[in-house]
PDB file of N, CA and C in Angstrom:
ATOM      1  N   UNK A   1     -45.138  37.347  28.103  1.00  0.00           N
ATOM      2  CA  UNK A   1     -46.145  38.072  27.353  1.00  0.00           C
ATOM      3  C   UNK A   1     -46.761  39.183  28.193  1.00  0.00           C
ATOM      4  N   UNK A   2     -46.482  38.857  29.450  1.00  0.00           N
ATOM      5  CA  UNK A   2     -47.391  40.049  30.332  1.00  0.00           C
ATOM      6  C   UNK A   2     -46.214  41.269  30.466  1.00  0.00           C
ATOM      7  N   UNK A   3     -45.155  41.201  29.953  1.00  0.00           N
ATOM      8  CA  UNK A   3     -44.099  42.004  29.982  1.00  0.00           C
ATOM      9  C   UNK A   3     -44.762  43.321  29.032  1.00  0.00           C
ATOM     10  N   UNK A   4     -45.417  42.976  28.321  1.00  0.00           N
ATOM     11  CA  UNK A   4     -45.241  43.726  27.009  1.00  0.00           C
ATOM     12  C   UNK A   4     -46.580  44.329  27.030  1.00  0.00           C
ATOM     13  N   UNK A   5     -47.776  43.930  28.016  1.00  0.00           N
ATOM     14  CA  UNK A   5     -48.496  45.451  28.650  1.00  0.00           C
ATOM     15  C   UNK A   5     -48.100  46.062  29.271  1.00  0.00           C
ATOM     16  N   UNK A   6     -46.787  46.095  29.856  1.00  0.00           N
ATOM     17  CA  UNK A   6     -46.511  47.380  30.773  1.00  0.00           C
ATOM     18  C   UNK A   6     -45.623  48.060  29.679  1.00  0.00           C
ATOM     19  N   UNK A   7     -44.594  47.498  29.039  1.00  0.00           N
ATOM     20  CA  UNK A   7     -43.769  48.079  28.137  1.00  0.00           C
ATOM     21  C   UNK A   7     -44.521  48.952  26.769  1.00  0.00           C
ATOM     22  N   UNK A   8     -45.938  48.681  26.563  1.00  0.00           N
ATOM     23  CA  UNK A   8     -46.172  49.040  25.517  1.00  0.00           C
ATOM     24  C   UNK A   8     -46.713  50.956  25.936  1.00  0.00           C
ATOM     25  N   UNK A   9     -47.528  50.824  26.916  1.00  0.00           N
ATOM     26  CA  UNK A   9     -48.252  51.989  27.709  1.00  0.00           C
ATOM     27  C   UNK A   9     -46.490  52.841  27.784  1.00  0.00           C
ATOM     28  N   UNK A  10     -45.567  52.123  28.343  1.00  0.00           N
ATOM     29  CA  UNK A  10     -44.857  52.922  28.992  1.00  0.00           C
ATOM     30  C   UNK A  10     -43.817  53.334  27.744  1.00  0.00           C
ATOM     31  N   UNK A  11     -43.595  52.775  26.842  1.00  0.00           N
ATOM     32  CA  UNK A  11     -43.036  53.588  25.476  1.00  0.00           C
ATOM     33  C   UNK A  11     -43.676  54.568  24.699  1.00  0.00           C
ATOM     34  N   UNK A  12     -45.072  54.429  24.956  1.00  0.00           N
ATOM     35  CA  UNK A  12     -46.168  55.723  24.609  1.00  0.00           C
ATOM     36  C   UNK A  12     -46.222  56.863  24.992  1.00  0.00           C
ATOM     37  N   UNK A  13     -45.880  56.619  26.527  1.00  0.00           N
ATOM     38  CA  UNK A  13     -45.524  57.720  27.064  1.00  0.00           C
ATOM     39  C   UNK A  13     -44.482  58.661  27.127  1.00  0.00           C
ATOM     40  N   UNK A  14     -43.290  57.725  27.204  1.00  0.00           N
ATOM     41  CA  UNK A  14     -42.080  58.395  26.660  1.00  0.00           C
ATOM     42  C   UNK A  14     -42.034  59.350  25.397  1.00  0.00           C
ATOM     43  N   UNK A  15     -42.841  58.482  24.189  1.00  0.00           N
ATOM     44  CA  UNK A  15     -42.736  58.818  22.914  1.00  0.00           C
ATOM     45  C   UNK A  15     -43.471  60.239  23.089  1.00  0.00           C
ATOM     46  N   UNK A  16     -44.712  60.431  23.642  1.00  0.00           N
ATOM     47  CA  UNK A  16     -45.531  61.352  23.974  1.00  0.00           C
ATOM     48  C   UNK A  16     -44.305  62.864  24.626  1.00  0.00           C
ATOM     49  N   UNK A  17     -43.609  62.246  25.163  1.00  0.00           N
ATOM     50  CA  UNK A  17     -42.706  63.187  26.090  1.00  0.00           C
ATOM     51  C   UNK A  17     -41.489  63.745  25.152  1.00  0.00           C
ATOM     52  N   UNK A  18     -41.007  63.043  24.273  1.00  0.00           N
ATOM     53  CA  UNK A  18     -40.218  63.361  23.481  1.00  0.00           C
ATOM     54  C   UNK A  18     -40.940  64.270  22.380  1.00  0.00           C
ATOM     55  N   UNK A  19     -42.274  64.059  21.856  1.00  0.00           N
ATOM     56  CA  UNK A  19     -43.015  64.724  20.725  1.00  0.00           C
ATOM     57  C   UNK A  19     -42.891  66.311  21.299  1.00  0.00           C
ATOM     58  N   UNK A  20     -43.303  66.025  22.549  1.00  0.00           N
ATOM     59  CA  UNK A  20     -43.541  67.619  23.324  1.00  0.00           C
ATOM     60  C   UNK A  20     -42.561  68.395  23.630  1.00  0.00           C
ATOM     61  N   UNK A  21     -41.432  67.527  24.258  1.00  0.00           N
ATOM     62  CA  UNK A  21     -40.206  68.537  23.480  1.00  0.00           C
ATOM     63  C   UNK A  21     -39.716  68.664  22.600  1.00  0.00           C
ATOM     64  N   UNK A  22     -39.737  68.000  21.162  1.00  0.00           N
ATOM     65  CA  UNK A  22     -39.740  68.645  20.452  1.00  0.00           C
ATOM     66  C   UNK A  22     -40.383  69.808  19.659  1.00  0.00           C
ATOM     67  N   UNK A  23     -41.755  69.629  19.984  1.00  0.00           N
ATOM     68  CA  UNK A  23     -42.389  70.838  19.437  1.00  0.00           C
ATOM     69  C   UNK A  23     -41.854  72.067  20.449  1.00  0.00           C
ATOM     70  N   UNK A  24     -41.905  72.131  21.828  1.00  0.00           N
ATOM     71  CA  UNK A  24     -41.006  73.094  22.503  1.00  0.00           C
ATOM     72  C   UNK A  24     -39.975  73.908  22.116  1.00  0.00           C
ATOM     73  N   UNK A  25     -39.041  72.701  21.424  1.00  0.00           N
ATOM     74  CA  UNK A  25     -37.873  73.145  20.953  1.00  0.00           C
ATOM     75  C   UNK A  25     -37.862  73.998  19.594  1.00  0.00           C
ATOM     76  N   UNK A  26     -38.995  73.387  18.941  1.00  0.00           N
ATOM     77  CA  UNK A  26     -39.584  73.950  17.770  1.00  0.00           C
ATOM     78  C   UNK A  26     -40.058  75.774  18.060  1.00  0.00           C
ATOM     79  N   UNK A  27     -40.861  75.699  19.174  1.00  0.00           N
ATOM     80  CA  UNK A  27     -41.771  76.988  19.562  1.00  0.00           C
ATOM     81  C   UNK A  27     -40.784  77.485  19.583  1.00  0.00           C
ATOM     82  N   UNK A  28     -39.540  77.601  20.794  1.00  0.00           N
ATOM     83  CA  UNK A  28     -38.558  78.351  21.107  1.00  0.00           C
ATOM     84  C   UNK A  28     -37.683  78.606  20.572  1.00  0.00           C
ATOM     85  N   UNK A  29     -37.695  78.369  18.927  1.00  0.00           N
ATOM     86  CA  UNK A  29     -36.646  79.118  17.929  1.00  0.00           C
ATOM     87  C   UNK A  29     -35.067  78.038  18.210  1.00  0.00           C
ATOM     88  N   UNK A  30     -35.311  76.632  18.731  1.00  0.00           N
ATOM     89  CA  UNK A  30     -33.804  76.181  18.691  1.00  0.00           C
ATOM     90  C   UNK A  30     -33.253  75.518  17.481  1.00  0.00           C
ATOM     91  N   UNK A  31     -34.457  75.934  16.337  1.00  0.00           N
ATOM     92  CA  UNK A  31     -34.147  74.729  14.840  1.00  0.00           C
ATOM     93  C   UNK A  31     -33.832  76.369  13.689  1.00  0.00           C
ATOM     94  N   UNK A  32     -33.600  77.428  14.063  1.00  0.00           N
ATOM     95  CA  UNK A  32     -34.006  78.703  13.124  1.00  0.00           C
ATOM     96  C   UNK A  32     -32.032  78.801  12.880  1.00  0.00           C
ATOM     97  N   UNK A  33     -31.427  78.811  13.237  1.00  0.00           N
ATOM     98  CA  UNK A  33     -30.295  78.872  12.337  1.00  0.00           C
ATOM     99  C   UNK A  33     -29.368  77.592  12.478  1.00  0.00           C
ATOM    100  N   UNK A  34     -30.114  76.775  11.437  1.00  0.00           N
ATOM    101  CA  UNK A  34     -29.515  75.277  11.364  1.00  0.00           C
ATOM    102  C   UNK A  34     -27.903  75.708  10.559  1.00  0.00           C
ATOM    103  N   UNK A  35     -27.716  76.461   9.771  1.00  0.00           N
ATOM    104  CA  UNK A  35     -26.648  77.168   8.896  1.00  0.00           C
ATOM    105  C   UNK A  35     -25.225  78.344   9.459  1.00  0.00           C
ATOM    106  N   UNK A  36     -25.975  78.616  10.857  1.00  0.00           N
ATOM    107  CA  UNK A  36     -24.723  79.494  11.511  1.00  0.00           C
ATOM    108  C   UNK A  36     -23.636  78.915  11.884  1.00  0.00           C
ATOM    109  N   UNK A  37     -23.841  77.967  12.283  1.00  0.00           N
ATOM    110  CA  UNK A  37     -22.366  76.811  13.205  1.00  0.00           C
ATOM    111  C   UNK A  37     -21.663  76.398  12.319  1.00  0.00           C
ATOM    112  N   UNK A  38     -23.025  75.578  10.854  1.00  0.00           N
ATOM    113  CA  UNK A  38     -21.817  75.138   9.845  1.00  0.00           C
ATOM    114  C   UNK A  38     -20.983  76.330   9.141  1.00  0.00           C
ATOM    115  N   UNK A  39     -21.164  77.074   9.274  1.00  0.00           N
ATOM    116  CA  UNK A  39     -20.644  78.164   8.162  1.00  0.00           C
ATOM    117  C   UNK A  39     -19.533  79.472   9.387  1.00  0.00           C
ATOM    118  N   UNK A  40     -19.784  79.083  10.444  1.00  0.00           N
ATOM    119  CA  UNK A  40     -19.095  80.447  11.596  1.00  0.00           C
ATOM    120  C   UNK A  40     -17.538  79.091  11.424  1.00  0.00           C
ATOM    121  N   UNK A  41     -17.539  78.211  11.127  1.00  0.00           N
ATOM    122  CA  UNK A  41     -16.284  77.279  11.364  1.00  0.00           C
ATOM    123  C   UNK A  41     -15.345  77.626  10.709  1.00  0.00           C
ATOM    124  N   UNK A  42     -15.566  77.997   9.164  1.00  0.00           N
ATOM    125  CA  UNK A  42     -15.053  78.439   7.895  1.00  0.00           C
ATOM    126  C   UNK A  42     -14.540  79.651   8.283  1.00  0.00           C
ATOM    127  N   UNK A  43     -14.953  80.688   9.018  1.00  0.00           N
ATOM    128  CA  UNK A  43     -14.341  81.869   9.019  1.00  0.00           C
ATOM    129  C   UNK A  43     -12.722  81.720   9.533  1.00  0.00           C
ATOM    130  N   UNK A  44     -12.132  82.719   9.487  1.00  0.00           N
ATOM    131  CA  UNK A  44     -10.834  83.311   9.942  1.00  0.00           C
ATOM    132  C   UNK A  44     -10.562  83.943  10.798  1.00  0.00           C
ATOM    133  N   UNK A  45     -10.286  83.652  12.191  1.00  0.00           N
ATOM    134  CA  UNK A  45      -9.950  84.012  13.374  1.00  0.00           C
ATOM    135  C   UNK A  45      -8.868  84.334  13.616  1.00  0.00           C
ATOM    136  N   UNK A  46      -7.740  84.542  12.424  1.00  0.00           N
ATOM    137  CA  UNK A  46      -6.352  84.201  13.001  1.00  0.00           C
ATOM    138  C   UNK A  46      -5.801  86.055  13.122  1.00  0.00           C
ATOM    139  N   UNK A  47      -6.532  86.484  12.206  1.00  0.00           N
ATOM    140  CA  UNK A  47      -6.225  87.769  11.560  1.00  0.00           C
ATOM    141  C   UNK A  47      -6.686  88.331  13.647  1.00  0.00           C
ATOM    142  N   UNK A  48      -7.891  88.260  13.626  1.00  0.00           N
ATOM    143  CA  UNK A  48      -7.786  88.911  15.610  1.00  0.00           C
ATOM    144  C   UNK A  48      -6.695  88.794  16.646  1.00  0.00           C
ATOM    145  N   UNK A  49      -5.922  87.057  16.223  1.00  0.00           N
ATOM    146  CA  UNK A  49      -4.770  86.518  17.025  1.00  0.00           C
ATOM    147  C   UNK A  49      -3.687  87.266  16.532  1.00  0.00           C
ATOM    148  N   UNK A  50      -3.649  87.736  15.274  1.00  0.00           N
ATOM    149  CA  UNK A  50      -2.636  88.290  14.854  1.00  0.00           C
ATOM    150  C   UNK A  50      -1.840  89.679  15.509  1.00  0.00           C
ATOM    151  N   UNK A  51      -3.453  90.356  15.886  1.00  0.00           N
ATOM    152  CA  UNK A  51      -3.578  91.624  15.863  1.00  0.00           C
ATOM    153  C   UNK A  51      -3.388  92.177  17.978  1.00  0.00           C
ATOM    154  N   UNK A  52      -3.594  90.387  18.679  1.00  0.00           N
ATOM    155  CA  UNK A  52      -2.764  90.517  19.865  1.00  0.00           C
ATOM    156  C   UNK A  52      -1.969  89.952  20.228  1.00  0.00           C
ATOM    157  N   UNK A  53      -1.017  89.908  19.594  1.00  0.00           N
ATOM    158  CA  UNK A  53       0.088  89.367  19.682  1.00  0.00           C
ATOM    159  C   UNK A  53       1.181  90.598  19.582  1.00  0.00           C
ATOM    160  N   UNK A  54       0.559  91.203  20.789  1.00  0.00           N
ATOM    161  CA  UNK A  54       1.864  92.368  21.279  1.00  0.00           C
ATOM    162  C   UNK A  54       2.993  91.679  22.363  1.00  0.00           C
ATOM    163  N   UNK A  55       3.359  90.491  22.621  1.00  0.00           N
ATOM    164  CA  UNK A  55       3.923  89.832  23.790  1.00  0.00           C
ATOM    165  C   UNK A  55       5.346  89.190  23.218  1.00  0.00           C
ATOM    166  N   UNK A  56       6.200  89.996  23.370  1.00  0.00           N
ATOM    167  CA  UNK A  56       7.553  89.231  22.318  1.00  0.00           C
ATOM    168  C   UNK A  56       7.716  88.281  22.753  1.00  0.00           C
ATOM    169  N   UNK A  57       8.959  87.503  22.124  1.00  0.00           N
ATOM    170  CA  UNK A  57       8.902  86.001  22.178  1.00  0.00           C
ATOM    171  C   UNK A  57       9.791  85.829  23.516  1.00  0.00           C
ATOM    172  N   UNK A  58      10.187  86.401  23.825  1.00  0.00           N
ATOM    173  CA  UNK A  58      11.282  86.423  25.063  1.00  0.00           C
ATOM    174  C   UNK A  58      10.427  86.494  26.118  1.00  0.00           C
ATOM    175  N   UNK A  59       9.358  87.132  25.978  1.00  0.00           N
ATOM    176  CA  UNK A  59       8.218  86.964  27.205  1.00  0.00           C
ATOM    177  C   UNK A  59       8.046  86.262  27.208  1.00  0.00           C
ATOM    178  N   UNK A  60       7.361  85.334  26.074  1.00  0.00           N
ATOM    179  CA  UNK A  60       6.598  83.924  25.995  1.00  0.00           C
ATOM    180  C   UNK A  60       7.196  82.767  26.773  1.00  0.00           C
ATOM    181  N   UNK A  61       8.875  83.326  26.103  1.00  0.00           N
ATOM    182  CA  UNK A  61       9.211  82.096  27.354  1.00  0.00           C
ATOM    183  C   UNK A  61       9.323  82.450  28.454  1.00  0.00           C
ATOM    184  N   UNK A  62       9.282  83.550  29.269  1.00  0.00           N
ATOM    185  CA  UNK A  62       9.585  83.575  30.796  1.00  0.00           C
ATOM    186  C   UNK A  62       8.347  83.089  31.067  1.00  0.00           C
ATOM    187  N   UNK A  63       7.106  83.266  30.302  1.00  0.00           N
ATOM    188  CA  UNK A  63       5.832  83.100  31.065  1.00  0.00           C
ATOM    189  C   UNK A  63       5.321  81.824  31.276  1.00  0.00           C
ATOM    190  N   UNK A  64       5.739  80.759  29.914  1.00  0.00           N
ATOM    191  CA  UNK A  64       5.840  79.480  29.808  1.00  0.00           C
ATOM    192  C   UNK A  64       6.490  78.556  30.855  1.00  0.00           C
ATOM    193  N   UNK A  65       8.309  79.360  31.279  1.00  0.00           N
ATOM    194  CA  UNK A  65       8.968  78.963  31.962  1.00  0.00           C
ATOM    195  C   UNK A  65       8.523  78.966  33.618  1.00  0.00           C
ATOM    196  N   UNK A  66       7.216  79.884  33.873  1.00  0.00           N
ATOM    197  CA  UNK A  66       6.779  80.162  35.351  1.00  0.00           C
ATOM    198  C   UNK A  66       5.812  79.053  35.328  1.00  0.00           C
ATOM    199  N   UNK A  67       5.481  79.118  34.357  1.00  0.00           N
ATOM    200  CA  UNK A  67       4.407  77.871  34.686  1.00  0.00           C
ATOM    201  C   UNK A  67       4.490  76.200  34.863  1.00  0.00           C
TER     202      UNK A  67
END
């Protein structure tokens, strides 16, 4: 039972420490585009890969083959 005055103070504090960074995290703009990550996934990247892919295939393999 005497366990559980030190444990109680000392989860308060923690909890206290976690509140404060979150409001931190809050102040400093890290919750303002909850919607960019889900939605930048969806895009199409391939069309850029497309567009360097100046390296014929006969290169690919010598370069593959050095490695």
């Amino acid at each position: 039972m005497e366990v559980i005055y030190s444990l109680i103070p000392g989860m308060t504090f923690f909890g206290l420490i976690f509140v404060g960074i979150l409001i931190w995290a809050v102040k400093h703009g890290q919750y303002e585009d909850m919607e960019g990550n889900a939605s930048r996934i969806l895009l199409d990247d391939d069309e850029d890969a497309m567009l360097r892919d100046d390296v014929k295939p006969s290169q690919k393999k010598e370069s593959n083959s050095a490695n």
